[in-house]
N, C-alpha and C. Protein backbone atom coordinates (compact mmCIF):
# COMPACT_ATOMS: atom_id res chain seq x y z
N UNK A 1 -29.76 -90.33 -83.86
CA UNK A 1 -29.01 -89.52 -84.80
C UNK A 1 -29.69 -88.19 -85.09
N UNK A 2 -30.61 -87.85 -84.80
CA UNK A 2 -31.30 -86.75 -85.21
C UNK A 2 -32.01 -87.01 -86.49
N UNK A 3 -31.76 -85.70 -86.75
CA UNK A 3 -32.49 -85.28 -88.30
C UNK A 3 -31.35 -85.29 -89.37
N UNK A 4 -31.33 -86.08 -90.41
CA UNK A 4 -30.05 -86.28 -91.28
C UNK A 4 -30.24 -86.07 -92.55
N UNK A 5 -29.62 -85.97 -93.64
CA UNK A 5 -30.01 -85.80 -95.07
C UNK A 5 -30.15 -87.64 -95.45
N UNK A 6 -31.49 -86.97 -96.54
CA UNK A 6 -31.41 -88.75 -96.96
C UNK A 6 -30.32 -89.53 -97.20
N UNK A 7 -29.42 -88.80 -98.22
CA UNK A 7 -28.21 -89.99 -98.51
C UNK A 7 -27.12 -90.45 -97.48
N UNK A 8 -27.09 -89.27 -96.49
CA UNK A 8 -26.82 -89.86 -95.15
C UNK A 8 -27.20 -91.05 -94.47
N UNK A 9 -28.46 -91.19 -94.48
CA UNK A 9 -29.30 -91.94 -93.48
C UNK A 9 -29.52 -93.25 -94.62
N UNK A 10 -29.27 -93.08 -95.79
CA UNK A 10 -29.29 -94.21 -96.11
C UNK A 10 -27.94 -94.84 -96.30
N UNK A 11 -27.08 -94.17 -96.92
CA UNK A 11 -25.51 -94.39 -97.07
C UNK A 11 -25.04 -95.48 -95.49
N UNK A 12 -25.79 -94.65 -94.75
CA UNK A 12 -25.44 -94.94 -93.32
C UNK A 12 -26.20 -96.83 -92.70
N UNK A 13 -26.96 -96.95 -93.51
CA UNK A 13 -28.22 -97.95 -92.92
C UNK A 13 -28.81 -97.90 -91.85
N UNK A 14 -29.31 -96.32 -91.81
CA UNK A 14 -30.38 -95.91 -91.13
C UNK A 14 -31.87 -96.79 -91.28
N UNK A 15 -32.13 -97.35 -90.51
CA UNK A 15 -33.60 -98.32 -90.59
C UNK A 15 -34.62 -96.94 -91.01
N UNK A 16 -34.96 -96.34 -89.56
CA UNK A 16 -36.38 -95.83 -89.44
C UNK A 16 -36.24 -94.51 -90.92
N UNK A 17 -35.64 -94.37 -91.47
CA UNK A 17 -35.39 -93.31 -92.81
C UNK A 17 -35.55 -94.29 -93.91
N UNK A 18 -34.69 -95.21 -93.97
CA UNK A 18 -35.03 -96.11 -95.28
C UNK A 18 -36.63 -96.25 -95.21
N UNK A 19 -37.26 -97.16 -94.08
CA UNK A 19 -38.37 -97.39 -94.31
C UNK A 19 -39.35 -96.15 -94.81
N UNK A 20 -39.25 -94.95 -93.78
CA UNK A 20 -40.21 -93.52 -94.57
C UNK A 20 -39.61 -93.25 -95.40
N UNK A 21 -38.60 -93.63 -96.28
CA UNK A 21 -38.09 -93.35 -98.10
C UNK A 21 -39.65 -94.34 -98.64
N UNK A 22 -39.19 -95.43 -98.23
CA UNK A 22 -40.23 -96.57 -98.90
C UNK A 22 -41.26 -96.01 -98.85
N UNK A 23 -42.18 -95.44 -97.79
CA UNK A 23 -43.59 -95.02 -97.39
C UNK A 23 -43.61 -94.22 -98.33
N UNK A 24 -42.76 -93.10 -98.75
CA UNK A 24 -43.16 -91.93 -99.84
C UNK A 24 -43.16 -92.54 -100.83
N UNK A 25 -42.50 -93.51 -101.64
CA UNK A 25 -42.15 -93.77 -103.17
C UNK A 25 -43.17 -94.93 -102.95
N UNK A 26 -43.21 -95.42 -102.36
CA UNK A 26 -44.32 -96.67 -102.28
C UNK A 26 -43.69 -97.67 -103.14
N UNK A 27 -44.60 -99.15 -102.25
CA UNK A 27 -43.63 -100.23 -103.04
C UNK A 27 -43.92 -100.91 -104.07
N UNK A 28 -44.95 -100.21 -104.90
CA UNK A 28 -44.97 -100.74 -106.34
C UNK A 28 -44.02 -100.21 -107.13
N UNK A 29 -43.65 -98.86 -106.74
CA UNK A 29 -42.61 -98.23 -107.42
C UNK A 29 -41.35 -98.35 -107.41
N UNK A 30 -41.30 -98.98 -105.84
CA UNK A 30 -40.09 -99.56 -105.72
C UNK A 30 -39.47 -100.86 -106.28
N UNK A 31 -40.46 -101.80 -106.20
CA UNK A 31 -40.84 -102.87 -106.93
C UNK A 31 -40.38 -103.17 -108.66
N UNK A 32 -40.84 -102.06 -109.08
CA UNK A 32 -41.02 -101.58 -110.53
C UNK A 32 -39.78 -101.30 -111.07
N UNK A 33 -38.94 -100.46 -109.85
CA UNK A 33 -37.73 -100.11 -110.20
C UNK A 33 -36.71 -101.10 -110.16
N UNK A 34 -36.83 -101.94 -109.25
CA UNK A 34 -36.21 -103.06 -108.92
C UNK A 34 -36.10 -104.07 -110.04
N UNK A 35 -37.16 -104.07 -110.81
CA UNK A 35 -37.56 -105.22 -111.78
C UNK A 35 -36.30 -104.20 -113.46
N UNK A 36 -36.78 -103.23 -113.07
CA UNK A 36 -35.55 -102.30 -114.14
C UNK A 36 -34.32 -102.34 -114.25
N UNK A 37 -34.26 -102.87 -113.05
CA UNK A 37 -32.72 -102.81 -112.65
C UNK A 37 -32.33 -103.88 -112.69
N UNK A 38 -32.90 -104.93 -113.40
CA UNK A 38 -32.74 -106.85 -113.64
C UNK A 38 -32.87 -107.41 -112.32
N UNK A 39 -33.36 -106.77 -111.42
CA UNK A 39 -33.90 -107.83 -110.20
C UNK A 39 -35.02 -108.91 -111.05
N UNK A 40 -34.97 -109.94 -110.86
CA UNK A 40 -35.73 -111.28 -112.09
C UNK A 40 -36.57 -112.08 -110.92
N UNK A 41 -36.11 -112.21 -109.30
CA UNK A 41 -37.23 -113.39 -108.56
C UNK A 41 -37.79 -112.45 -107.61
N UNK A 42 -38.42 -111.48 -107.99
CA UNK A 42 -39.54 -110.84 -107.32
C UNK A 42 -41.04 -111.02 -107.14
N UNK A 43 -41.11 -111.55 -106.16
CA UNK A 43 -42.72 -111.78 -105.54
C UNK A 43 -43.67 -110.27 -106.28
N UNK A 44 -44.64 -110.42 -106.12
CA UNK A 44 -46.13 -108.99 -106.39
C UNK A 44 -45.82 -108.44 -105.61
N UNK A 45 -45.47 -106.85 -105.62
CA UNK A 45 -45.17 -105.68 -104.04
C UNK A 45 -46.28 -106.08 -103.21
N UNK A 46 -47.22 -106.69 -103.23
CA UNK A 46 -48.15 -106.82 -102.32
C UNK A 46 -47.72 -107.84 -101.55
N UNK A 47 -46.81 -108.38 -101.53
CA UNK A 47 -46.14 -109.62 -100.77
C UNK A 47 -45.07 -109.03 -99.87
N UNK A 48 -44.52 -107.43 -100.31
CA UNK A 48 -43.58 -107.15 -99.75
C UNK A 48 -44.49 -105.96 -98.75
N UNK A 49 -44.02 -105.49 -97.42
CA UNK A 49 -43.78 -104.66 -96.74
C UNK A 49 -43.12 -103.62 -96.33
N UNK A 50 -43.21 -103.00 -95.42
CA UNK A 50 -41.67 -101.88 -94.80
C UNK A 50 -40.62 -102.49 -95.12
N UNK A 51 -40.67 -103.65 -94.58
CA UNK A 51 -39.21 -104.68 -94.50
C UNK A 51 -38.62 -104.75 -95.89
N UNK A 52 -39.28 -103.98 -96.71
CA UNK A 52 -37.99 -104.46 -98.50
C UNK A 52 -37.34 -103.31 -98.39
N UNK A 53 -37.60 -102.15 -97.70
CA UNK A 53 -36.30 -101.34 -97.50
C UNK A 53 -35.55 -101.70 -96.29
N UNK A 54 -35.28 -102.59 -95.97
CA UNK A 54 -34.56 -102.93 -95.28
C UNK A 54 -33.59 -104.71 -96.25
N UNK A 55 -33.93 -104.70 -97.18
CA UNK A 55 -33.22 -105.80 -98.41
C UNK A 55 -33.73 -107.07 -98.37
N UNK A 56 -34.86 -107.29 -97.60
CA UNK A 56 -35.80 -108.56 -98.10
C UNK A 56 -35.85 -108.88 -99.02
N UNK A 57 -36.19 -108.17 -100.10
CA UNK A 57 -36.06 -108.85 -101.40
C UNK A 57 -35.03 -110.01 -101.95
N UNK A 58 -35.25 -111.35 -102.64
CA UNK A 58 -33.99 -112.03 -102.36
C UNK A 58 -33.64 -111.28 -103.84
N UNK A 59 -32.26 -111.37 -104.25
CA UNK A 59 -31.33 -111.23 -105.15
C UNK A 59 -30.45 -112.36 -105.16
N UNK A 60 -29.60 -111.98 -106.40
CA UNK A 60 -28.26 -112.88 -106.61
C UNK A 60 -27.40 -111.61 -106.36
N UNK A 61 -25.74 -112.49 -106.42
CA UNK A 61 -24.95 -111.53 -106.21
C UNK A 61 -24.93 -110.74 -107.13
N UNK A 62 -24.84 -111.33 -108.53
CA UNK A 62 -24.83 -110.90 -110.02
C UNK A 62 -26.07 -110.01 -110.19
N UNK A 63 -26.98 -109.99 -109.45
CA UNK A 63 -28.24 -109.30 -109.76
C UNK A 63 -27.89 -107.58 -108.93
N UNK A 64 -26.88 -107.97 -107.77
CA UNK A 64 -26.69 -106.64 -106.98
C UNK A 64 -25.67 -106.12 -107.65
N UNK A 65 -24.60 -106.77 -108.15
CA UNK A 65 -23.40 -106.13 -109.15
C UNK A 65 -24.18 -105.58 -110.35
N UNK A 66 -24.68 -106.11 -110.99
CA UNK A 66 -25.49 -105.23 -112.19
C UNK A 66 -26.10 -104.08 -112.14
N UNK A 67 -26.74 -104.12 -111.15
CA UNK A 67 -27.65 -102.53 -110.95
C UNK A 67 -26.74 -101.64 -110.03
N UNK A 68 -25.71 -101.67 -109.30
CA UNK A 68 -24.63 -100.73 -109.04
C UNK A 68 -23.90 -100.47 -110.00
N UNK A 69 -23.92 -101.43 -111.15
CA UNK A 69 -23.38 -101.35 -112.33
C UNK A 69 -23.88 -99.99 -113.30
């Protein structure tokens, strides 16, 4: 795809962009935000990798309706 704007490349489920989103914000922060957003069965970010921008993290459905909420 080239070179794309972020909300492109993520809108899109661009892998190799989500993951360098993650690399910049890092995943405590991501983590952190996640937990803000009523994500409730989250492992220590140190458990998570590249792979949580890609939706490893488990959720409920109710947990993904809320924070689009």
């Amino acid at each position: 795809h080239g070179t794309v704007p972020l909300r492109v490349a993520l809108g899109s489920s661009l892998n190799v962009p989500a993951v360098r989103v993650l690399g910049l914000v890092g995943v405590d922060s991501f983590v952190r935000k996640l937990k803000e957003l009523g994500f409730k069965n989250l492992e220590e970010p140190e458990f998570y990798g590249p792979s949580l921008a890609l939706g490893t993290a488990d959720a409920s459905l109710w947990e993904l309706t809320n924070a689009y909420r």
